[in-house]
Protein backbone atom coordinates (compact mmCIF):
# COMPACT_ATOMS: atom_id res chain seq x y z
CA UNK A 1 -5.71 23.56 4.88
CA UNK A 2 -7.86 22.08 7.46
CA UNK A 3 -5.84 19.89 9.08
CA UNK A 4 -3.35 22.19 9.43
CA UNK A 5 -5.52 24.46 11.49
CA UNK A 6 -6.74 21.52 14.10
CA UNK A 7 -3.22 19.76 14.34
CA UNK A 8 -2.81 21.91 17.81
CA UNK A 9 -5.78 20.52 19.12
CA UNK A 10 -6.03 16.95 17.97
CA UNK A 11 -6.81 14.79 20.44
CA UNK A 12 -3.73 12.18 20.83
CA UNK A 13 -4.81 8.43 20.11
CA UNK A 14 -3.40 6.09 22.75
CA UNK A 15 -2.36 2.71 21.71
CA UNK A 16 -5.35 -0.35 22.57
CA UNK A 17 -2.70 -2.25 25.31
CA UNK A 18 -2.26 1.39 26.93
CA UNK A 19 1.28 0.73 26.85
CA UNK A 20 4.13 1.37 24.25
CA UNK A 21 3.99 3.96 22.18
CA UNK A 22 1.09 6.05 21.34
CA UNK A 23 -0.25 6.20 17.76
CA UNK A 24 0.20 9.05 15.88
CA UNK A 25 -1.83 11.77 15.54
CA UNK A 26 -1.88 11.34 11.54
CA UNK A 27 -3.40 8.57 11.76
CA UNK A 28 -6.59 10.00 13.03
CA UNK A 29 -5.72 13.55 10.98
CA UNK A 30 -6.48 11.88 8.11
CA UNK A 31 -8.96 9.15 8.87
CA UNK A 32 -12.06 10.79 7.34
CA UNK A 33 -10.49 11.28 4.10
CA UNK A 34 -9.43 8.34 3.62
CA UNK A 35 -12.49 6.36 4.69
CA UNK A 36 -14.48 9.08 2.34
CA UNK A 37 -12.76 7.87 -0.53
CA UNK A 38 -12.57 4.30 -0.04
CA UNK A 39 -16.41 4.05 0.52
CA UNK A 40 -16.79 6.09 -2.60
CA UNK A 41 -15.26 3.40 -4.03
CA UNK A 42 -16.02 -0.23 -2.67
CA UNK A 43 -19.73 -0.10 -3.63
CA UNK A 44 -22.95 -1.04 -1.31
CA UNK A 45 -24.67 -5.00 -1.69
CA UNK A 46 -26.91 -7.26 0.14
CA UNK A 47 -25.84 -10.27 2.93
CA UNK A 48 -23.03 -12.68 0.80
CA UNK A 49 -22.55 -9.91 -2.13
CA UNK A 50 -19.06 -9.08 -4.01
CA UNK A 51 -19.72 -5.56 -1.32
CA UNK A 52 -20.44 -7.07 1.62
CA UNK A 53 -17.58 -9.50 1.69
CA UNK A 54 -15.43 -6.71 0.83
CA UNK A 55 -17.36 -4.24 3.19
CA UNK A 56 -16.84 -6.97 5.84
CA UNK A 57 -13.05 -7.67 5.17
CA UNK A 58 -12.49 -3.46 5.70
CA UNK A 59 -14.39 -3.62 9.06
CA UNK A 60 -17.27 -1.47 8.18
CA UNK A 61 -19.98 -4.18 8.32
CA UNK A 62 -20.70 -7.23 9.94
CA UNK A 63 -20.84 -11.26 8.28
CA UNK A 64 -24.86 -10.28 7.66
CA UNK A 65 -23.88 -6.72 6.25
CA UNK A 66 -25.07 -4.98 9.05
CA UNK A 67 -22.64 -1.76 10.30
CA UNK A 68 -20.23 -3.12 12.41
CA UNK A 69 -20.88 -2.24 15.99
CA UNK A 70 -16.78 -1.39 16.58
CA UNK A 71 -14.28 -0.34 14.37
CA UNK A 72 -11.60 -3.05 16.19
CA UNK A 73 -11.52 -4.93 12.95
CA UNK A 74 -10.27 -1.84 10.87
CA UNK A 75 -6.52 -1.51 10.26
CA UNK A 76 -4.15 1.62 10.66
CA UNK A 77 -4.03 2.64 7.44
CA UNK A 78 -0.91 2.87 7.04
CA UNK A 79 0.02 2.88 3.42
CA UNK A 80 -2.77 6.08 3.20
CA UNK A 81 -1.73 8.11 5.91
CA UNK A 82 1.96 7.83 5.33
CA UNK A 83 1.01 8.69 1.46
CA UNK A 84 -1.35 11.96 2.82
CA UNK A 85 1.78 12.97 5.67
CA UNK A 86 4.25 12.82 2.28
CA UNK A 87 2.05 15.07 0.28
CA UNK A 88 1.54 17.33 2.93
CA UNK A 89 4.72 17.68 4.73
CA UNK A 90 6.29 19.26 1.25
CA UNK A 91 3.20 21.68 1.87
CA UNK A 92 0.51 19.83 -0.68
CA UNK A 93 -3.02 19.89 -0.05
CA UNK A 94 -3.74 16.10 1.72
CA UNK A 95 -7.01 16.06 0.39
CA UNK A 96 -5.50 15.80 -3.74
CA UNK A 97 -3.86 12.76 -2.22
CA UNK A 98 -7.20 11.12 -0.97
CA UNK A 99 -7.47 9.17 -4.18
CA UNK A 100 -4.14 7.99 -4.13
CA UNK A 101 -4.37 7.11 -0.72
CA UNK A 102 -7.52 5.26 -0.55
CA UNK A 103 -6.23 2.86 -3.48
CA UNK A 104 -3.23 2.44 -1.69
CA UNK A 105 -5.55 0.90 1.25
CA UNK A 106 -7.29 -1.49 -1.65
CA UNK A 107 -4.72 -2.70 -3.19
CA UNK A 108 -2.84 -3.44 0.74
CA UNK A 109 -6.34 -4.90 1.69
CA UNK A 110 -6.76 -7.08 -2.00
CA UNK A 111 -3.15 -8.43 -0.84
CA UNK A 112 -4.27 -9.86 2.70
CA UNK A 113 -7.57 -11.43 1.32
CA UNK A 114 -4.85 -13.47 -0.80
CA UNK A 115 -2.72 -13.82 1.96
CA UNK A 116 -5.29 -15.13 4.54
CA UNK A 117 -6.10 -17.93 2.30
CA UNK A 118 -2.43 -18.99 1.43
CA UNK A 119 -1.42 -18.68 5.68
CA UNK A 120 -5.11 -20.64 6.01
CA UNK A 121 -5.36 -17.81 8.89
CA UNK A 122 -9.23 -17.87 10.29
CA UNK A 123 -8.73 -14.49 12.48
CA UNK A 124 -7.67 -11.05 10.96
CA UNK A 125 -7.79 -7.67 13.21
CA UNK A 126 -9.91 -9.95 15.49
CA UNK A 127 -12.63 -11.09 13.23
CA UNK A 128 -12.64 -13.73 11.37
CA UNK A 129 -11.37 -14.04 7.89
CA UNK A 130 -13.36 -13.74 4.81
CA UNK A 131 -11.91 -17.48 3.36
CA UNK A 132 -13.11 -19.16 6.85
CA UNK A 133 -16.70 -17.59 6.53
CA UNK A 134 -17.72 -17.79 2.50
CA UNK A 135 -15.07 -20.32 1.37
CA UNK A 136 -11.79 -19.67 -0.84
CA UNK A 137 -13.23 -19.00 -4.10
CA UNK A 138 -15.64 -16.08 -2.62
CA UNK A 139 -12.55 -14.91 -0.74
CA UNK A 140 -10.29 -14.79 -3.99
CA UNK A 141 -12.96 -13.38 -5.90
CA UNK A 142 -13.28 -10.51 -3.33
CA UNK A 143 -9.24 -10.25 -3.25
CA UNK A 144 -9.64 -9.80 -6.95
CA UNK A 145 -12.28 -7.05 -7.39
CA UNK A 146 -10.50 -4.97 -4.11
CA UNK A 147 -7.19 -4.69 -6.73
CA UNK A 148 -9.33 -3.76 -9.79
CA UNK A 149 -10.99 -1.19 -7.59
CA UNK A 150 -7.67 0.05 -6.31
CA UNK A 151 -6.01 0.65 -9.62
CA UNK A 152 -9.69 2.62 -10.80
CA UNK A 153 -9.91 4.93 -7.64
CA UNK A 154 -5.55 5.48 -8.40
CA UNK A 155 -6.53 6.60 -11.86
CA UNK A 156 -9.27 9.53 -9.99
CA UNK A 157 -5.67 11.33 -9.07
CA UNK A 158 -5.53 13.28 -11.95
CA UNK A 159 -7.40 16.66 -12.53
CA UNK A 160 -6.73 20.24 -10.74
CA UNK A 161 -3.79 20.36 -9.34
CA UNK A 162 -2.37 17.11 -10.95
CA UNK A 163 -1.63 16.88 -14.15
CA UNK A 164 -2.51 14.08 -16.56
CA UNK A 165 1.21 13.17 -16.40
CA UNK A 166 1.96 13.02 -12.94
CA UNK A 167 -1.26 10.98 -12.24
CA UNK A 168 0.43 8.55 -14.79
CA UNK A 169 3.42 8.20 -13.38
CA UNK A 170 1.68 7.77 -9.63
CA UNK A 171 -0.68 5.07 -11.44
CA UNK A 172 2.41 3.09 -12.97
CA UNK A 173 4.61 3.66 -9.20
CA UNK A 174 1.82 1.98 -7.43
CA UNK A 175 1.33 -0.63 -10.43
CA UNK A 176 5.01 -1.68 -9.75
CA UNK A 177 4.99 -1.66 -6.42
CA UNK A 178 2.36 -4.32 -5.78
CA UNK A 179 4.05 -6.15 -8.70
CA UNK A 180 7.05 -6.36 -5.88
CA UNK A 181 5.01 -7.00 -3.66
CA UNK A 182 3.32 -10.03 -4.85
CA UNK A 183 6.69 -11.12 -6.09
CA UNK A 184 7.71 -10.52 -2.70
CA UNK A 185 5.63 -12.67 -1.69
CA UNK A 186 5.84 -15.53 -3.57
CA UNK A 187 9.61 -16.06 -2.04
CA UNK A 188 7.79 -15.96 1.21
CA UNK A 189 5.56 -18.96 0.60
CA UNK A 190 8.49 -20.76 -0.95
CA UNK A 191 10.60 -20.19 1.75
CA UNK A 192 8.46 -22.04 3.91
CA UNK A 193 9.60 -25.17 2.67
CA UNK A 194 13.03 -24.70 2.94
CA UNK A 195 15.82 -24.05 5.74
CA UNK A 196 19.08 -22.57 3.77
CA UNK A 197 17.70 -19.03 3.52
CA UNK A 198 19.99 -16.19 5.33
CA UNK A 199 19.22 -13.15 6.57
CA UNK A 200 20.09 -11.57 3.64
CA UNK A 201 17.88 -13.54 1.09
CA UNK A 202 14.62 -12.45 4.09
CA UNK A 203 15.55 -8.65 4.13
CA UNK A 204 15.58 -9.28 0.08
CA UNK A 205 11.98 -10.56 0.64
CA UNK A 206 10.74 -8.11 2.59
CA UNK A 207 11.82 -5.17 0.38
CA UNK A 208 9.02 -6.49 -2.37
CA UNK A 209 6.58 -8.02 0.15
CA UNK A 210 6.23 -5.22 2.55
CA UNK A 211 8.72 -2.26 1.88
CA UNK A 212 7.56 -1.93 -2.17
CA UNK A 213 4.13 -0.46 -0.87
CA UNK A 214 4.94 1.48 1.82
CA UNK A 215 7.73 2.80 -0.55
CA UNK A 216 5.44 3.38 -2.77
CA UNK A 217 3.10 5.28 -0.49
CA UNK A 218 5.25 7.93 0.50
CA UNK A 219 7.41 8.15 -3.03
CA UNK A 220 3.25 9.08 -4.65
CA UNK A 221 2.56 11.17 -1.91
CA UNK A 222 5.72 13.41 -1.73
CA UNK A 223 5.11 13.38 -5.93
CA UNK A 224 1.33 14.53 -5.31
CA UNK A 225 3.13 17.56 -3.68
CA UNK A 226 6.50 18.65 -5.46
CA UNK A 227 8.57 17.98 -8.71
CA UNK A 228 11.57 18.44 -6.42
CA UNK A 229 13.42 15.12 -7.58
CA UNK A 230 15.63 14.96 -4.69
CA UNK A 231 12.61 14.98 -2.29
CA UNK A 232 10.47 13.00 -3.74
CA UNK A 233 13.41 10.57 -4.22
CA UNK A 234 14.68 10.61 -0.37
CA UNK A 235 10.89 9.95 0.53
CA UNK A 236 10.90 6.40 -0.92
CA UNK A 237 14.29 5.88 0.42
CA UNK A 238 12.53 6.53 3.82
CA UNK A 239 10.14 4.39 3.36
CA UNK A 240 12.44 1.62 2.07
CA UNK A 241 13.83 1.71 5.37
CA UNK A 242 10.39 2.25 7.35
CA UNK A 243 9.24 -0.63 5.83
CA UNK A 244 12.01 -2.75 6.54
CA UNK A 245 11.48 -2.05 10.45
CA UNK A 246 7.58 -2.32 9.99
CA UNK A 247 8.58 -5.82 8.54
CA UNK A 248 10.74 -6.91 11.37
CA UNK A 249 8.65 -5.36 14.19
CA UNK A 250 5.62 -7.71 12.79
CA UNK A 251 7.57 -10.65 12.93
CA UNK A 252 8.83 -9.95 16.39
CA UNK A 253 5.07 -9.41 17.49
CA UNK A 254 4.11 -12.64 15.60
CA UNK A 255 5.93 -14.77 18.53
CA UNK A 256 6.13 -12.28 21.35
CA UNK A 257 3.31 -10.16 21.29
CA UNK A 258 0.05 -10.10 23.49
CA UNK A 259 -2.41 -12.13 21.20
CA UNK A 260 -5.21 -9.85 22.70
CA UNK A 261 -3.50 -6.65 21.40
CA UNK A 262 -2.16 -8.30 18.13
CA UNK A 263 -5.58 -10.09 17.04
CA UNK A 264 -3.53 -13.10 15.85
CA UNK A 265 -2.29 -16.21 17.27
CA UNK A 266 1.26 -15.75 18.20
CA UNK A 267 1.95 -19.61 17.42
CA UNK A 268 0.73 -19.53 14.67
CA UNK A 269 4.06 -18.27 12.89
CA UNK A 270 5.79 -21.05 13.57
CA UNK A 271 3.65 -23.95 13.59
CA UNK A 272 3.40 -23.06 10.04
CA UNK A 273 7.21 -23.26 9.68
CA UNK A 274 7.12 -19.80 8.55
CA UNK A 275 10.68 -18.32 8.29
CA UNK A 276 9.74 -14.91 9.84
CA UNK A 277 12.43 -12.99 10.41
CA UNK A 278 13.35 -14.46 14.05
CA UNK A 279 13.53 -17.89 12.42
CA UNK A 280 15.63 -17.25 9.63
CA UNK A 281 18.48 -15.72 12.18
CA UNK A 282 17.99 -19.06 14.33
CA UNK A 283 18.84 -21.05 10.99
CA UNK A 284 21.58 -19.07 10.16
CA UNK A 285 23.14 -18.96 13.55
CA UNK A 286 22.33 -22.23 15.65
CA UNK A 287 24.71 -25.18 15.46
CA UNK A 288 24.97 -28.31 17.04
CA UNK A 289 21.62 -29.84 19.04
CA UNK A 290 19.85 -27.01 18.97
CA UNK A 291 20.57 -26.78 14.81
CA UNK A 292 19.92 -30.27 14.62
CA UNK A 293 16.19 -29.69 16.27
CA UNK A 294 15.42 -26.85 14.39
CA UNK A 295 16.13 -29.42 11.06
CA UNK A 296 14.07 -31.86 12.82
CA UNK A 297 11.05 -29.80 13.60
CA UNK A 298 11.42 -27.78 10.36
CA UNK A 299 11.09 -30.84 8.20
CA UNK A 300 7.72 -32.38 9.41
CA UNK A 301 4.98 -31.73 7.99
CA UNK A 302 2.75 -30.62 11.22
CA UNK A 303 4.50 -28.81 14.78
CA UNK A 304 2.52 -29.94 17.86
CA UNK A 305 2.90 -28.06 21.07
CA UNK A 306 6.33 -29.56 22.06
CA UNK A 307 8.14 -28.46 18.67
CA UNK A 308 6.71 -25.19 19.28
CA UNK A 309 8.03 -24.19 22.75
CA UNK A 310 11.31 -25.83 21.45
CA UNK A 311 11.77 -23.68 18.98
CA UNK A 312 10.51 -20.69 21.04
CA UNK A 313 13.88 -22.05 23.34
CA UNK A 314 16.26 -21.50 20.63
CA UNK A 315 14.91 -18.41 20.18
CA UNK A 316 15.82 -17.56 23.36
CA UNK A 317 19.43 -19.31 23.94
CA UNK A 318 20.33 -17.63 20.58
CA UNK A 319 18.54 -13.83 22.03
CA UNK A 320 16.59 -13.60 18.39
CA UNK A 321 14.43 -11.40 20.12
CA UNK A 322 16.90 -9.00 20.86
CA UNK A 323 18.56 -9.05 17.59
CA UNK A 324 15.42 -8.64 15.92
CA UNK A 325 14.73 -5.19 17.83
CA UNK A 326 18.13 -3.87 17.38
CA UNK A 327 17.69 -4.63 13.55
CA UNK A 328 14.14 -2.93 13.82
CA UNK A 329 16.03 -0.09 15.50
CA UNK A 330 18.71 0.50 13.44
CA UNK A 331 16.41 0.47 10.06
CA UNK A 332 14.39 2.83 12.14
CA UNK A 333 17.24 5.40 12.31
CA UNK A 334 18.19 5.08 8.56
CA UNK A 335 14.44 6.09 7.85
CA UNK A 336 14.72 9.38 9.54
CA UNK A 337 18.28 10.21 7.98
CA UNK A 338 16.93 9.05 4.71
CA UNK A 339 14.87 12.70 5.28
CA UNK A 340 17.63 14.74 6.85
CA UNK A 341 18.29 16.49 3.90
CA UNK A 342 14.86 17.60 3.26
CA UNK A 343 13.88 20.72 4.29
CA UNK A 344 10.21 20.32 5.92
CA UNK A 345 8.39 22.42 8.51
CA UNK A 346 9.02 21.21 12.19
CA UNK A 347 5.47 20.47 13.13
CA UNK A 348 6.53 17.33 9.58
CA UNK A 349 9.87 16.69 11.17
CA UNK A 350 8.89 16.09 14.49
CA UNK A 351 5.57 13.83 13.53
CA UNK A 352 8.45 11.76 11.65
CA UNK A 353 10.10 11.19 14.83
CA UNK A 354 6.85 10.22 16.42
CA UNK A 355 6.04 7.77 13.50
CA UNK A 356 9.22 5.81 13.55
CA UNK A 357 9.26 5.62 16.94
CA UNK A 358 5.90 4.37 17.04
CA UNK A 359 6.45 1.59 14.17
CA UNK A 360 9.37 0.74 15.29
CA UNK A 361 8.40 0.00 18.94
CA UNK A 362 4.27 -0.79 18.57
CA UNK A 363 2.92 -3.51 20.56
CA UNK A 364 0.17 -4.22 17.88
């Protein structure tokens, strides 16, 4: 396969803070693919079009529909590369995952449209949002078409090698797993409103919001590859667990990151009273003043600056930072045992190493 025969010499992609770890050399193996396929699929229109907003909102054009001058405002691709490294680490062709992969990256991409307009964020991958340019109706409309163009280009899957049945089942994986996801999410906007949730009832959260499509990515990958039940089955146990550290790692970044690596306001978390992950474990484990403050600032309807740095205090006195990396950590390790009992080549096992490490320790 060709990427097998340049992995040797593929250049190594450094992180954009030049610190932290570096990103993975997957994610640039499979780039071309993956873009190949999605463009196949998001068709071309004019300045304000159905396209264009969703050309815009993938980074390949600017607000007039012009090509964008730099590809800063395009994601990782995350959910398609980890679905391409699945197929091809049980020695599968990456390129009969392409299809799979690309509507992996719609349906991820039709969820943050939504998103952006229920957070009311103006900046994504430092642009602005598609909601603060052509309104919310435009924006929903464009969420709307990028999930009716994911589940089409999953449904290209099937043909030589993949048999009708297995692009089924791949079809129906992915189907459920943005069902989780959006249920996911739901709890996620309604926990914004209130202050009993534990730790528990978040990492319940996250498993639909965030770790049912990552799940899903590797699970249809690993199935694009092999019928081997066990594999295919410790694959989406690994990327339960990946996406359970992906999960925490964002919320960590969403208060302590560098705002000019992250491309998002690192305020903004909380002066939306969202219970990231950091906030929850302050709920759950502050008492007395700093409890009582938390209650106080939590039940307004607007932060200003002063609630803000107070709760960024408790934060501190109660090290949620810390906990929240040694939770990151941990989920981190149970994704690479998930795989121990795999057998995959080395140049698979060690890139899994490299992966974790990097998701679980990324500065962006």
């Amino acid at each position: 396969m060709g990427s097998k025969r340049s992995r040797d010499t593929e250049r190594e992609t450094v992180n954009q803070s030049g610190n932290g770890p570096v990103l993975p050399p997957m994610f640039d193996r499979y780039r071309d693919l993956v873009e190949g396929r999605l463009k196949d699929a998001a068709p071309e229109g004019g300045e304000g079009s159905l396209p264009a907003l969703m050309r815009y909102h993938l980074g390949w054009v600017d607000p007039q529909g012009q090509p964008a001058a730099s590809p800063a405002s395009q994601g990782k691709a995350l959910r398609p590369t980890l679905c391409m490294f699945a197929c091809e680490a049980l020695e599968g062709d990456p390129a009969v995952a392409a299809p799979a992969a690309a509507a992996l990256e719609l349906i991820h991409n039709f969820s943050l449209l939504h998103d952006d307009i229920q957070d009311q964020d103006t900046e994504r991958r430092h642009q602005a949002t598609v909601w603060s340019l052509w309104g919310i109706p435009k924006a929903l409309v464009a969420g709307d078409a990028m999930q009716s163009l994911g589940d089409l280009t999953m449904l290209q899957s099937e043909g030589p090698p993949v048999p009708p049945e297995v692009a089924l089942r791949v079809s129906e994986i992915l189907t459920e797993g943005y069902m989780e996801m959006i249920g996911g999410q739901c709890l996620d906007l309604g926990f914004e409103s209130r202050t009993d949730i534990t730790t528990q009832d978040y990492l319940e959260m996250i498993a639909g919001k965030t770790g049912a499509l990552i799940r899903s990515a590797v699970h249809i990958g690993a199935l694009l590859a092999s019928d081997n039940e066990a594999a295919t089955q410790a694959f989406a146990g690994f990327g339960s667990h990946l996406g359970r550290a992906f999960q925490i790692r964002d919320d960590y970044l969403g208060i302590w990151g560098d705002q000019g690596v992250t491309g998002k306001s690192t305020d903004n978390d909380i002066r939306r009273r969202k219970k990231s992950f950091p906030v929850v474990y302050a709920f759950e484990h502050a008492s007395g003043a700093s409890k009582d403050e938390l209650l106080r600032i939590y039940g307004q309807e607007e932060l200003d600056d002063p609630d803000v740095l107070r709760v960024m205090a408790i934060l501190d006195e109660l090290n949620a930072d810390g906990f929240s990396d040694s939770l990151t950590q941990a989920s981190a390790q149970r994704a690479v045992e998930a795989l121990q009992g795999v057998e995959l080549p080395s140049w698979a096992r060690e890139e899994v190493n490299g992966l974790v490490d990097f998701l679980a320790r990324r500065l962006y």
